[in-house]
N, C-alpha and C. Protein backbone atom coordinates (compact mmCIF):
# COMPACT_ATOMS: atom_id res chain seq x y z
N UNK A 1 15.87 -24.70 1.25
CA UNK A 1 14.55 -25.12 0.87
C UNK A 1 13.52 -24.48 1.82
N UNK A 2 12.41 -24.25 1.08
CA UNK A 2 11.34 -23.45 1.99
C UNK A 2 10.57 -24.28 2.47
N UNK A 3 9.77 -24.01 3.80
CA UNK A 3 8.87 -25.31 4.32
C UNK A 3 7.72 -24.47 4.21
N UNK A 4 6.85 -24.57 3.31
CA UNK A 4 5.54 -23.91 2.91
C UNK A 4 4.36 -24.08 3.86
N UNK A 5 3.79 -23.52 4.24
CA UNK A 5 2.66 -24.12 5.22
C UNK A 5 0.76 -22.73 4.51
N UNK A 6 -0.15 -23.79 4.77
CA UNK A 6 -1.10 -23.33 3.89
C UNK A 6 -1.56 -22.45 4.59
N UNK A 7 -2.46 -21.16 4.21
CA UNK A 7 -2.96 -20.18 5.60
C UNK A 7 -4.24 -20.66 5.75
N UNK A 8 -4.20 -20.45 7.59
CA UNK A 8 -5.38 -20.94 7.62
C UNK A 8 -7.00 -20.65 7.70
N UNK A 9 -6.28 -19.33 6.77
CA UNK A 9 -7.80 -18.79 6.24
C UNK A 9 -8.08 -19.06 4.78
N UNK A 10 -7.28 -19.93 4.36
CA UNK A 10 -7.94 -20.69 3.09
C UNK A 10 -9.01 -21.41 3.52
N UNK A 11 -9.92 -21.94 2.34
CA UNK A 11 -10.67 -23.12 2.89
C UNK A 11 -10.07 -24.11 2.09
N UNK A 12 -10.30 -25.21 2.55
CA UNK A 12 -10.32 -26.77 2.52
C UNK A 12 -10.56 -27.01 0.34
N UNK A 13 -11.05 -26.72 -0.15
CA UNK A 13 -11.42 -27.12 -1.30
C UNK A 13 -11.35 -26.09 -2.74
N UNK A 14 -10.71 -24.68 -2.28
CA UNK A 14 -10.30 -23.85 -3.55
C UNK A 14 -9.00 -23.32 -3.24
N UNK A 15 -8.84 -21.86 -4.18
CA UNK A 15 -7.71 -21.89 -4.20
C UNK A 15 -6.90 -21.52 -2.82
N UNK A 16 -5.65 -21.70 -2.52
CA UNK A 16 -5.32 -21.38 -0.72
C UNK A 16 -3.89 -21.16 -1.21
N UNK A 17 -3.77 -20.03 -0.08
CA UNK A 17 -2.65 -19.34 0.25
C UNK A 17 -1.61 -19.83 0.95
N UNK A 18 -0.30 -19.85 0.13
CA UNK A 18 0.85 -20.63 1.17
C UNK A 18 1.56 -19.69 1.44
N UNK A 19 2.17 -19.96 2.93
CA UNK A 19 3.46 -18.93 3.39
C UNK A 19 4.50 -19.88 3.76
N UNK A 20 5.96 -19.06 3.49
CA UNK A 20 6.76 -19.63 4.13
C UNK A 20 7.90 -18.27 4.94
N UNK A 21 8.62 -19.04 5.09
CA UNK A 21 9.91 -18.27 6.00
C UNK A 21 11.16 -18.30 6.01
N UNK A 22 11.82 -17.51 5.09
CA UNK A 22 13.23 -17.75 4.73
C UNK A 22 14.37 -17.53 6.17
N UNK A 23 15.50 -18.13 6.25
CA UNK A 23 16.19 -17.85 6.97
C UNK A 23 16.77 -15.96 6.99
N UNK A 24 16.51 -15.59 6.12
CA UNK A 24 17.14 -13.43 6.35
C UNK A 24 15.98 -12.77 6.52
N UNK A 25 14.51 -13.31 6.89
CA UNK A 25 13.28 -12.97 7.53
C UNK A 25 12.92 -12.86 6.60
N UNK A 26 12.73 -12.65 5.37
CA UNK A 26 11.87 -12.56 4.03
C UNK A 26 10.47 -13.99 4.21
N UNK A 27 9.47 -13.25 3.81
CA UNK A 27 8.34 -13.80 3.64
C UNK A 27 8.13 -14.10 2.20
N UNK A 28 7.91 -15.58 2.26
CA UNK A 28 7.30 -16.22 0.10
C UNK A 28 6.00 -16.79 0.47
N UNK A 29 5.20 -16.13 -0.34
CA UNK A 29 3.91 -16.17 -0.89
C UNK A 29 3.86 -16.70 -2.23
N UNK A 30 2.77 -17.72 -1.97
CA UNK A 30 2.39 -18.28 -3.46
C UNK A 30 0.62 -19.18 -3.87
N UNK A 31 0.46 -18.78 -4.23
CA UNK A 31 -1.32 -19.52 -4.78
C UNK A 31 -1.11 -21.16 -5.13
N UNK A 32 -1.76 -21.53 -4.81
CA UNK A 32 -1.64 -22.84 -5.17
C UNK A 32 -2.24 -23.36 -6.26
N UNK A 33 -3.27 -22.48 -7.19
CA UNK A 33 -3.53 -22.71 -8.40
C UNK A 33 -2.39 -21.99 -9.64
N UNK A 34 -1.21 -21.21 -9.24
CA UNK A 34 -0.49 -21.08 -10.39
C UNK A 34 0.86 -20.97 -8.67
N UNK A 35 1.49 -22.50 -8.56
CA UNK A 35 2.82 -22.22 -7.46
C UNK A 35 3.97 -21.91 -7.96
N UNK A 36 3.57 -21.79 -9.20
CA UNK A 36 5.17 -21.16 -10.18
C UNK A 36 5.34 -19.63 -9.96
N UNK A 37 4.37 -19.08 -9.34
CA UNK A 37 4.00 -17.48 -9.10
C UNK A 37 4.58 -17.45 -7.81
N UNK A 38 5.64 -16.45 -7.41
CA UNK A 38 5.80 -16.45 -6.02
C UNK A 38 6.16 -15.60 -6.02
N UNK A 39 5.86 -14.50 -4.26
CA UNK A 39 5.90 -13.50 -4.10
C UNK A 39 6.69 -13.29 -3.40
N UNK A 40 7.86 -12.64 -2.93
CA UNK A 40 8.56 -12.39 -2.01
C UNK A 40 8.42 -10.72 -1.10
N UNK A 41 8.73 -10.76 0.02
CA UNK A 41 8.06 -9.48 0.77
C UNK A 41 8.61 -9.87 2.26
N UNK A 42 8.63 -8.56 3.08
CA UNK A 42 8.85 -8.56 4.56
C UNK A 42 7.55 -8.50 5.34
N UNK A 43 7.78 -9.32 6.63
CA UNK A 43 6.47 -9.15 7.24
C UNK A 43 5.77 -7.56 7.76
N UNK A 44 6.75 -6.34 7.62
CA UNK A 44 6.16 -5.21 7.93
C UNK A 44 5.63 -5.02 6.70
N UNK A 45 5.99 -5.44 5.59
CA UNK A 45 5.35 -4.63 4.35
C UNK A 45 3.34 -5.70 4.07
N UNK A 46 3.65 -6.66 4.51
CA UNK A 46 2.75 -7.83 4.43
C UNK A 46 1.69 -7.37 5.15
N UNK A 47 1.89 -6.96 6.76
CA UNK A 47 1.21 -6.41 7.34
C UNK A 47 0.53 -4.94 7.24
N UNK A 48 0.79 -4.41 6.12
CA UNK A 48 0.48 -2.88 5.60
C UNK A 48 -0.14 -3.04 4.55
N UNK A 49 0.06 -3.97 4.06
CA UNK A 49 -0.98 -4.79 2.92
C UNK A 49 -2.49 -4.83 3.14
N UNK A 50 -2.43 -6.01 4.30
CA UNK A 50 -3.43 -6.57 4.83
C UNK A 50 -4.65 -5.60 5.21
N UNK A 51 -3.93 -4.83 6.57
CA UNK A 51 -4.20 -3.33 7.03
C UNK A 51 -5.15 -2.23 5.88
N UNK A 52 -4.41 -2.27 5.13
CA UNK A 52 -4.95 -1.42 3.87
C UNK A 52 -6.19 -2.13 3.16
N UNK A 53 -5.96 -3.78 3.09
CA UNK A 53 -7.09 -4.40 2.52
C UNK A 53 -8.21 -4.01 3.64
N UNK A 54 -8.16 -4.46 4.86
CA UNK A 54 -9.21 -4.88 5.59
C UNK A 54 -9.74 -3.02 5.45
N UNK A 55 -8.93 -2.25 6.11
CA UNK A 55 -9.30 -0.40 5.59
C UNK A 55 -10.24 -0.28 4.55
N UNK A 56 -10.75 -0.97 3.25
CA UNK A 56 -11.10 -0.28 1.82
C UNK A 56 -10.24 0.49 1.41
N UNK A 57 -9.53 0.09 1.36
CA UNK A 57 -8.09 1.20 0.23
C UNK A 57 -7.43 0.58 -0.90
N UNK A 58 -8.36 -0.55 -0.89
CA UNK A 58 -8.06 -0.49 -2.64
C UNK A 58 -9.31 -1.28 -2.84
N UNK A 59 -9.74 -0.93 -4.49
CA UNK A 59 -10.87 -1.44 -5.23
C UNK A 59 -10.73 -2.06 -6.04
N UNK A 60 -11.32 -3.54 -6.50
CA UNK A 60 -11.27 -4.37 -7.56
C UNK A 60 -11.42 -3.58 -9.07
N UNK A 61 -10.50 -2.92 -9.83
CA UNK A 61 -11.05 -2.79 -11.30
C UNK A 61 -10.85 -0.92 -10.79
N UNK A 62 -10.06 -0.64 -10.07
CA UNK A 62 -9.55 0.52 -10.10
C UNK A 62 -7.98 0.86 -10.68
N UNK A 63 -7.82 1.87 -10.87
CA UNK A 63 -6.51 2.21 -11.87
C UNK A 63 -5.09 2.25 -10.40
N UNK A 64 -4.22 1.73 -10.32
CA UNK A 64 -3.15 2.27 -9.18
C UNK A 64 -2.61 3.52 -9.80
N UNK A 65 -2.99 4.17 -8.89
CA UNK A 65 -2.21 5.44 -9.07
C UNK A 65 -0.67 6.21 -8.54
């Protein structure tokens, strides 16, 4: 069983981001307005994510190429 904990750069009153921590280091991600959606991922790939968001390297309503 996963012990989910909320991030704490959600706020208090919309939608917020849960993480948890599997025992083989895998990271689950899930929204709390659809928690049937869950993401699974490693924390190096999570962190290259982020990296890239905070960068501008990707755009809302652009094509992935």
């Amino acid at each position: 069983m996963l012990n989910w904990q909320k991030s704490t750069f959600s706020p208090e009153a919309s939608s917020c981001v849960y993480v948890a921590s599997a025992p083989d280091g895998a990271l689950w991600l899930r929204e709390s307005d659809e928690p049937e959606a869950v993401l699974r991922t490693t924390s190096g790939a999570l962190r290259a994510l982020i990296r890239g968001v905070k960068a501008g390297q990707f755009e809302v309503g652009r094509p992935v190429s």
